[in-house]
N, C-alpha and C. Protein backbone atom coordinates (compact mmCIF):
# COMPACT_ATOMS: atom_id res chain seq x y z
N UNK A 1 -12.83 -25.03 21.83
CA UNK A 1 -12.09 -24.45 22.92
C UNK A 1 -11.11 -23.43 22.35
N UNK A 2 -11.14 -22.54 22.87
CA UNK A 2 -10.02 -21.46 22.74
C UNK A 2 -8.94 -21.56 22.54
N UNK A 3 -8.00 -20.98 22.09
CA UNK A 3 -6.60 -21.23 22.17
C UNK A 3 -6.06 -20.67 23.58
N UNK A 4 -6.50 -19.54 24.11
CA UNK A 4 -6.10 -19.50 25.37
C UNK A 4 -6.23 -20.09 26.61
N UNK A 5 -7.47 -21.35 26.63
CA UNK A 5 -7.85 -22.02 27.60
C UNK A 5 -7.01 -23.39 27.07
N UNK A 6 -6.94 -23.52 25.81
CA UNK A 6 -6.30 -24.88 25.59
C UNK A 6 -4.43 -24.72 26.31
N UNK A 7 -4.07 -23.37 26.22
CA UNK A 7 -3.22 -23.16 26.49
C UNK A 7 -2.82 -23.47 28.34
N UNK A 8 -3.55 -23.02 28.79
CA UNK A 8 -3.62 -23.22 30.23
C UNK A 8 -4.26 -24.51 30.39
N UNK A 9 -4.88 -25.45 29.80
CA UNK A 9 -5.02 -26.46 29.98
C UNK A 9 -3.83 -27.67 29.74
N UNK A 10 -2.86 -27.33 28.72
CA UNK A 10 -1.17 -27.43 28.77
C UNK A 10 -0.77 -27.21 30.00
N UNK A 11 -0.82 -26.31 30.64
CA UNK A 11 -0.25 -25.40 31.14
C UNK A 11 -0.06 -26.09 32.68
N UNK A 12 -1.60 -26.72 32.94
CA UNK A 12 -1.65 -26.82 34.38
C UNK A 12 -1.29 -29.05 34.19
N UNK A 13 -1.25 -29.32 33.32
CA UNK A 13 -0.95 -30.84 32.58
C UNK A 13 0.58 -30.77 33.07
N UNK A 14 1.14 -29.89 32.20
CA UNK A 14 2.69 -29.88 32.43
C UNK A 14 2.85 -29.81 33.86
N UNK A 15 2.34 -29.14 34.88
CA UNK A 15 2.59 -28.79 36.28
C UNK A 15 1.96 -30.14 37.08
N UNK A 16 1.50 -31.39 36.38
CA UNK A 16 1.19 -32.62 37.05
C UNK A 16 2.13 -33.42 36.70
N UNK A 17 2.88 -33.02 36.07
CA UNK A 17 4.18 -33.55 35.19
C UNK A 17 5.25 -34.56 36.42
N UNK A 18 5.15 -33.96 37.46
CA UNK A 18 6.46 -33.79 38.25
C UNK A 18 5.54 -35.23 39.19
N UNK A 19 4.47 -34.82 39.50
CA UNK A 19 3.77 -35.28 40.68
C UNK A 19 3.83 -37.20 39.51
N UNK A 20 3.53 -36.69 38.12
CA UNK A 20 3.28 -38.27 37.80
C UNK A 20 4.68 -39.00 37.68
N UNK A 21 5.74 -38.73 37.00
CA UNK A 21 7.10 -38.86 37.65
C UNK A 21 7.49 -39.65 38.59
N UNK A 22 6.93 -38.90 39.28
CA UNK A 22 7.82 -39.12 40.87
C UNK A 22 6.85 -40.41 41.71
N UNK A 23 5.44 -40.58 40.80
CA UNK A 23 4.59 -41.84 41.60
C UNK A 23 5.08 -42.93 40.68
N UNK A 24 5.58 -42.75 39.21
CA UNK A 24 5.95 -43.89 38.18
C UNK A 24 6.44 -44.85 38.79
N UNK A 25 7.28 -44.54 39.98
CA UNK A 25 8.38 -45.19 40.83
C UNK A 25 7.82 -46.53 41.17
N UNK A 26 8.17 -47.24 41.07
CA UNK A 26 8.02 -48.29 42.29
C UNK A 26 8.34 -47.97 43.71
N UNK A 27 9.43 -48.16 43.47
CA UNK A 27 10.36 -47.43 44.91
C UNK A 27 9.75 -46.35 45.54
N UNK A 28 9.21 -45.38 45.09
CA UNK A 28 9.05 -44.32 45.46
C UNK A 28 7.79 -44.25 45.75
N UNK A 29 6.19 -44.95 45.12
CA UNK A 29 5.40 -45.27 45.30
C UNK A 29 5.03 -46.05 46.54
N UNK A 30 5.61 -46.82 46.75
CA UNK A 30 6.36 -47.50 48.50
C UNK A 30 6.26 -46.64 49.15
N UNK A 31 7.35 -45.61 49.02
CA UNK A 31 7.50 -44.81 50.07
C UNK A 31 6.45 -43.76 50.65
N UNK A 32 5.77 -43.31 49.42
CA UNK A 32 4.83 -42.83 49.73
C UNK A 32 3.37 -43.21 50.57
N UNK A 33 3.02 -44.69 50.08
CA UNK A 33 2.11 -45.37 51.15
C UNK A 33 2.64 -45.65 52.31
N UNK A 34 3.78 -45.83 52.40
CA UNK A 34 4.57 -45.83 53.89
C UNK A 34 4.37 -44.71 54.89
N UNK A 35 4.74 -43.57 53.91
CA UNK A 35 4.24 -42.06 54.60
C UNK A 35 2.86 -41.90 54.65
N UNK A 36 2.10 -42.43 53.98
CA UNK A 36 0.45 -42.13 54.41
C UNK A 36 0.09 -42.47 55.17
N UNK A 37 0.42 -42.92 56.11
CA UNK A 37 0.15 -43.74 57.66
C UNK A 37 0.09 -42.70 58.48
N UNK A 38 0.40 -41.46 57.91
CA UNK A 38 0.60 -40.59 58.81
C UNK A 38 1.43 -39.97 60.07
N UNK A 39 2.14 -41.36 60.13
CA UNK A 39 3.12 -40.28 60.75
C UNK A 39 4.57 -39.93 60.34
N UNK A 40 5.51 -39.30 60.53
CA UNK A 40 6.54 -39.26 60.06
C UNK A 40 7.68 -40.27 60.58
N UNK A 41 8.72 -40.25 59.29
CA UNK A 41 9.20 -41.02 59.72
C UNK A 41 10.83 -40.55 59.02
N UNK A 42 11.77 -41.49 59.77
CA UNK A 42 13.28 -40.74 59.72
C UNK A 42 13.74 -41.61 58.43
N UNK A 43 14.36 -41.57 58.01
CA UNK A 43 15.35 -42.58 56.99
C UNK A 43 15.31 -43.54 57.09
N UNK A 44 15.93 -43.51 58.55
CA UNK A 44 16.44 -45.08 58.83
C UNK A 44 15.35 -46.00 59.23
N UNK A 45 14.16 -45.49 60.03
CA UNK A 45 12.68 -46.19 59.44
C UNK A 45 12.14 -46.43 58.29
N UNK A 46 12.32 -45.71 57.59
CA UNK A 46 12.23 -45.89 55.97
C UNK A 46 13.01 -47.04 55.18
N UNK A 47 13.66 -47.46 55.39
CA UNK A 47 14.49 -48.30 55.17
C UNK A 47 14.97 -49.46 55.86
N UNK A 48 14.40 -49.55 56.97
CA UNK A 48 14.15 -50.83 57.53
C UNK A 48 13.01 -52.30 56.82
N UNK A 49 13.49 -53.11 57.13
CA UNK A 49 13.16 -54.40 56.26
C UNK A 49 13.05 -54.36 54.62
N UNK A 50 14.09 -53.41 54.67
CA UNK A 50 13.94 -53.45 52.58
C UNK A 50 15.80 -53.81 52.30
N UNK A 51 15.88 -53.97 51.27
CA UNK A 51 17.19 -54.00 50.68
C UNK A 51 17.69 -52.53 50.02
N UNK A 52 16.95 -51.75 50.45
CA UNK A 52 17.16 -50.07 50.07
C UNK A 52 18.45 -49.53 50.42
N UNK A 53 19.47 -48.90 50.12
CA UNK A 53 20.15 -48.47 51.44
C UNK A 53 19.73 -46.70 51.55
N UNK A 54 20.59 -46.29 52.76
CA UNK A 54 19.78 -45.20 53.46
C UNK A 54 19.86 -43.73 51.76
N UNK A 55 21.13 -44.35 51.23
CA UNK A 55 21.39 -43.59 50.11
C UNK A 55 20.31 -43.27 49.22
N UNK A 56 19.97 -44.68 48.70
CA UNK A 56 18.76 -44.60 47.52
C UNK A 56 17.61 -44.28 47.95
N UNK A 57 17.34 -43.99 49.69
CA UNK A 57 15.97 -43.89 50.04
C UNK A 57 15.94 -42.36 50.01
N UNK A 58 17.08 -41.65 50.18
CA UNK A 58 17.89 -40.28 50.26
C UNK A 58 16.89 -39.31 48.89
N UNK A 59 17.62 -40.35 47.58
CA UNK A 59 17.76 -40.23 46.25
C UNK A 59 16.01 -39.85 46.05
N UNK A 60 15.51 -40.69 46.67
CA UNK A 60 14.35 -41.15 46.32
C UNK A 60 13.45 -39.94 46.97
N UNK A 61 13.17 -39.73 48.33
CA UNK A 61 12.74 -38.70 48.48
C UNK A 61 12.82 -37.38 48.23
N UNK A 62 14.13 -36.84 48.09
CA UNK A 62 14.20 -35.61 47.57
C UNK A 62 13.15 -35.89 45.91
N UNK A 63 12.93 -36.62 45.17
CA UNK A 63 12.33 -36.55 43.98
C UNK A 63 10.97 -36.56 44.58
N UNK A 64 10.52 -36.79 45.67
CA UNK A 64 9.05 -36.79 46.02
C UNK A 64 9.09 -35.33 46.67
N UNK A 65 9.87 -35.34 47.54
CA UNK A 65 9.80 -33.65 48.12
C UNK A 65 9.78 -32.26 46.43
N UNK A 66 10.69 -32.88 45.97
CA UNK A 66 10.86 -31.56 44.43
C UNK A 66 9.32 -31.86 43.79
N UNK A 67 8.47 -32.98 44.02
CA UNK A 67 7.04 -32.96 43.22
C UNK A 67 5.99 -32.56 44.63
N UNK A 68 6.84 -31.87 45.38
CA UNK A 68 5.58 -31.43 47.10
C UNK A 68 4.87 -32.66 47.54
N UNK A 69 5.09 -33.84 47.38
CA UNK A 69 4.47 -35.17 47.76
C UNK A 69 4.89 -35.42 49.55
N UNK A 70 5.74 -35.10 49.68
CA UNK A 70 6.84 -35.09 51.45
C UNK A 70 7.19 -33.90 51.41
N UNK A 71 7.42 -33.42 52.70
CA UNK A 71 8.20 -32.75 53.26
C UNK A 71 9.08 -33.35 54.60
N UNK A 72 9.91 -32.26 54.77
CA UNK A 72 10.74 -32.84 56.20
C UNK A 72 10.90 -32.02 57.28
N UNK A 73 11.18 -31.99 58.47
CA UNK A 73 11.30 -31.07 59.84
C UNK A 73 12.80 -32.18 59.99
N UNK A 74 13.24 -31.48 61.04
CA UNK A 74 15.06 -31.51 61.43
C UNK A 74 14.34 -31.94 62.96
N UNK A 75 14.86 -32.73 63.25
CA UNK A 75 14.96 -33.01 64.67
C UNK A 75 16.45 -33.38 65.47
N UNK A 76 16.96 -32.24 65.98
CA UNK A 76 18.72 -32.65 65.79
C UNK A 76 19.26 -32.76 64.52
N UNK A 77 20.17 -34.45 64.30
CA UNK A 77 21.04 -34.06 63.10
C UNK A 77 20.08 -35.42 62.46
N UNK A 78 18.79 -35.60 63.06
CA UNK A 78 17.39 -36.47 62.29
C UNK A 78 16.63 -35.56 61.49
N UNK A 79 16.44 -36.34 60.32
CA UNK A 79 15.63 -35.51 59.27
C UNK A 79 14.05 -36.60 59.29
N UNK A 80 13.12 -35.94 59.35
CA UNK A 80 11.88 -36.83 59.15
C UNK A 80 10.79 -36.35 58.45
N UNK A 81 10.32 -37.60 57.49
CA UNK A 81 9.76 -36.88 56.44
C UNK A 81 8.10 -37.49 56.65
N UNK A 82 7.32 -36.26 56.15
CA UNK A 82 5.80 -36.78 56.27
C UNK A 82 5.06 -36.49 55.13
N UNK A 83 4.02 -37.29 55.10
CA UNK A 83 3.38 -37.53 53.39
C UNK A 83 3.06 -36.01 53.16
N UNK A 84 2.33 -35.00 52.13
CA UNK A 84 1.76 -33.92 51.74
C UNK A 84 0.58 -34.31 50.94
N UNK A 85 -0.63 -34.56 51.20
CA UNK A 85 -1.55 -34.57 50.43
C UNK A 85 -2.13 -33.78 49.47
N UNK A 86 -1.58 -32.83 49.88
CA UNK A 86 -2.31 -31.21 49.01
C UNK A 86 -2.18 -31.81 47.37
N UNK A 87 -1.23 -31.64 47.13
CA UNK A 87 -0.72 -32.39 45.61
C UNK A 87 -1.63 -33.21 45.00
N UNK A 88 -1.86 -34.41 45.66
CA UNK A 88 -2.13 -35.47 45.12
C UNK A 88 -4.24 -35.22 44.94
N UNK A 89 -4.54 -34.35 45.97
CA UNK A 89 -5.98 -33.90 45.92
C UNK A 89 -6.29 -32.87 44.93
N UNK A 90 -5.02 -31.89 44.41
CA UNK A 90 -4.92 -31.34 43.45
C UNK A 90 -5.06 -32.19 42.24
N UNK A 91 -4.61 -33.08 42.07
CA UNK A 91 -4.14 -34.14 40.80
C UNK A 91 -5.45 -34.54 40.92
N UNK A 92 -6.33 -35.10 42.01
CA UNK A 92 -7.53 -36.07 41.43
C UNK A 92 -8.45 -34.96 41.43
N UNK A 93 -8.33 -33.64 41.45
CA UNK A 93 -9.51 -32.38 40.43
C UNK A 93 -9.11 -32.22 39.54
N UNK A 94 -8.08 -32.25 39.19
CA UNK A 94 -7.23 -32.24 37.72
C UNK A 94 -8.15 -33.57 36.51
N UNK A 95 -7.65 -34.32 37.43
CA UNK A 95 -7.87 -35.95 36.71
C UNK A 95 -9.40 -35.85 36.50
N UNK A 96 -10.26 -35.18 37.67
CA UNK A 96 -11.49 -35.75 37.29
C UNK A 96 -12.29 -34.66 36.26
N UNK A 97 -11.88 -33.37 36.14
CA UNK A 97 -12.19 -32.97 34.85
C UNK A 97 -11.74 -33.29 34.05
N UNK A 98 -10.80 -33.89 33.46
CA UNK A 98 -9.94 -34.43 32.49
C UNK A 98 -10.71 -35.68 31.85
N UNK A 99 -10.98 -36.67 32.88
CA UNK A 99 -11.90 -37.37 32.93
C UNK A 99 -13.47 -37.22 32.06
N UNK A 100 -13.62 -35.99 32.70
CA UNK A 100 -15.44 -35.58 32.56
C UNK A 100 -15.23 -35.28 30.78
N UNK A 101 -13.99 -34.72 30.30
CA UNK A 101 -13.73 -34.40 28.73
C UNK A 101 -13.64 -34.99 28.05
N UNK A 102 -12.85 -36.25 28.49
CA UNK A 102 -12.81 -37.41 27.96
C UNK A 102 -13.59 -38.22 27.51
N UNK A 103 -14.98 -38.82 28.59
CA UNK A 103 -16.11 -39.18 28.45
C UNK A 103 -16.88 -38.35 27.31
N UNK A 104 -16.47 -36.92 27.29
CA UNK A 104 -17.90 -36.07 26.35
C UNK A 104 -17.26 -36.71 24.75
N UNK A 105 -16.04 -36.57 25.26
CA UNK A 105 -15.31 -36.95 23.90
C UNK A 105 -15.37 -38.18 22.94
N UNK A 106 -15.74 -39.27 24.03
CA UNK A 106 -15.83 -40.54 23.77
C UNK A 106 -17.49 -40.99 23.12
N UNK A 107 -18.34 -39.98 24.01
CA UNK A 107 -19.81 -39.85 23.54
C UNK A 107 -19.76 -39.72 22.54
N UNK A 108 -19.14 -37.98 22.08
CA UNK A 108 -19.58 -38.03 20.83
C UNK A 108 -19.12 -38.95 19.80
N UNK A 109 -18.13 -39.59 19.84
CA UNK A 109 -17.41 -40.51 18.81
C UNK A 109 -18.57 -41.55 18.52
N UNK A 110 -19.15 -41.98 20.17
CA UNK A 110 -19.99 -43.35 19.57
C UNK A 110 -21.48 -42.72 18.72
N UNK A 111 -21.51 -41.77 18.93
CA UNK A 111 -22.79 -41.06 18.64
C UNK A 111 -22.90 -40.59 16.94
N UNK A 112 -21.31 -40.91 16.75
CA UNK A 112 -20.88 -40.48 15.13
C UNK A 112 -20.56 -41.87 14.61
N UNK A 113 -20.91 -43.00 15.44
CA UNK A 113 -20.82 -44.46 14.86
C UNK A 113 -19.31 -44.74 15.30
N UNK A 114 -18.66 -44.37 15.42
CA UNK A 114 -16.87 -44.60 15.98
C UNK A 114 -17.14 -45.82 17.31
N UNK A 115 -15.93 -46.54 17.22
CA UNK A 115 -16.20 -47.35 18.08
C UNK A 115 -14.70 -47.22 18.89
């Protein structure tokens, strides 16, 4: 491989950087299957039946919104946030060539006796 493709292959790794981050979470991983339900939802739904308070759920989404995972619309002085899939469908074309390199990689090892 090239040095200029290995380079952009850095390149677009580092830019999944944010998205893997921000799923590491527990907390935040929550929140996100919460939002995949599809519909949006305010804070203070977000934070109902947890020991969260509205603060750390605050904390928490802005780190999913800065990796494009949520966004939010204003409804009055209600903020409500809804999942963004784009990202995460980005990440599993990412992953699955990454994947497909991996495997060639792993072939050839066993094919050179490597275990």
């Amino acid at each position: 491989m090239s040095q200029p493709a290995r380079s952009a292959r850095r390149a677009r790794g580092r830019a999944y950087a944010p998205l893997f981050a921000a799923l590491g979470d527990p907390t935040r991983l929550s929140l996100v299957a919460t939002l995949c339900g599809g519909r949006a939802c305010s804070i203070s739904q977000l934070t109902e039946n947890t020991a969260l308070t509205r603060q750390a759920v605050t904390k928490h989404l802005r780190v999913l919104e800065r990796a494009g995972l949520v966004h939010h619309t204003r409804r009055g002085r209600e903020r409500r946030f809804a999942f963004d899939p784009r990202p995460i469908e980005d990440l599993k074309e990412y992953l699955e060539r990454v994947s497909g390199q991996w495997d060639e990689a792993l072939a050839s090892r066993a094919a050179l006796g490597y275990s």
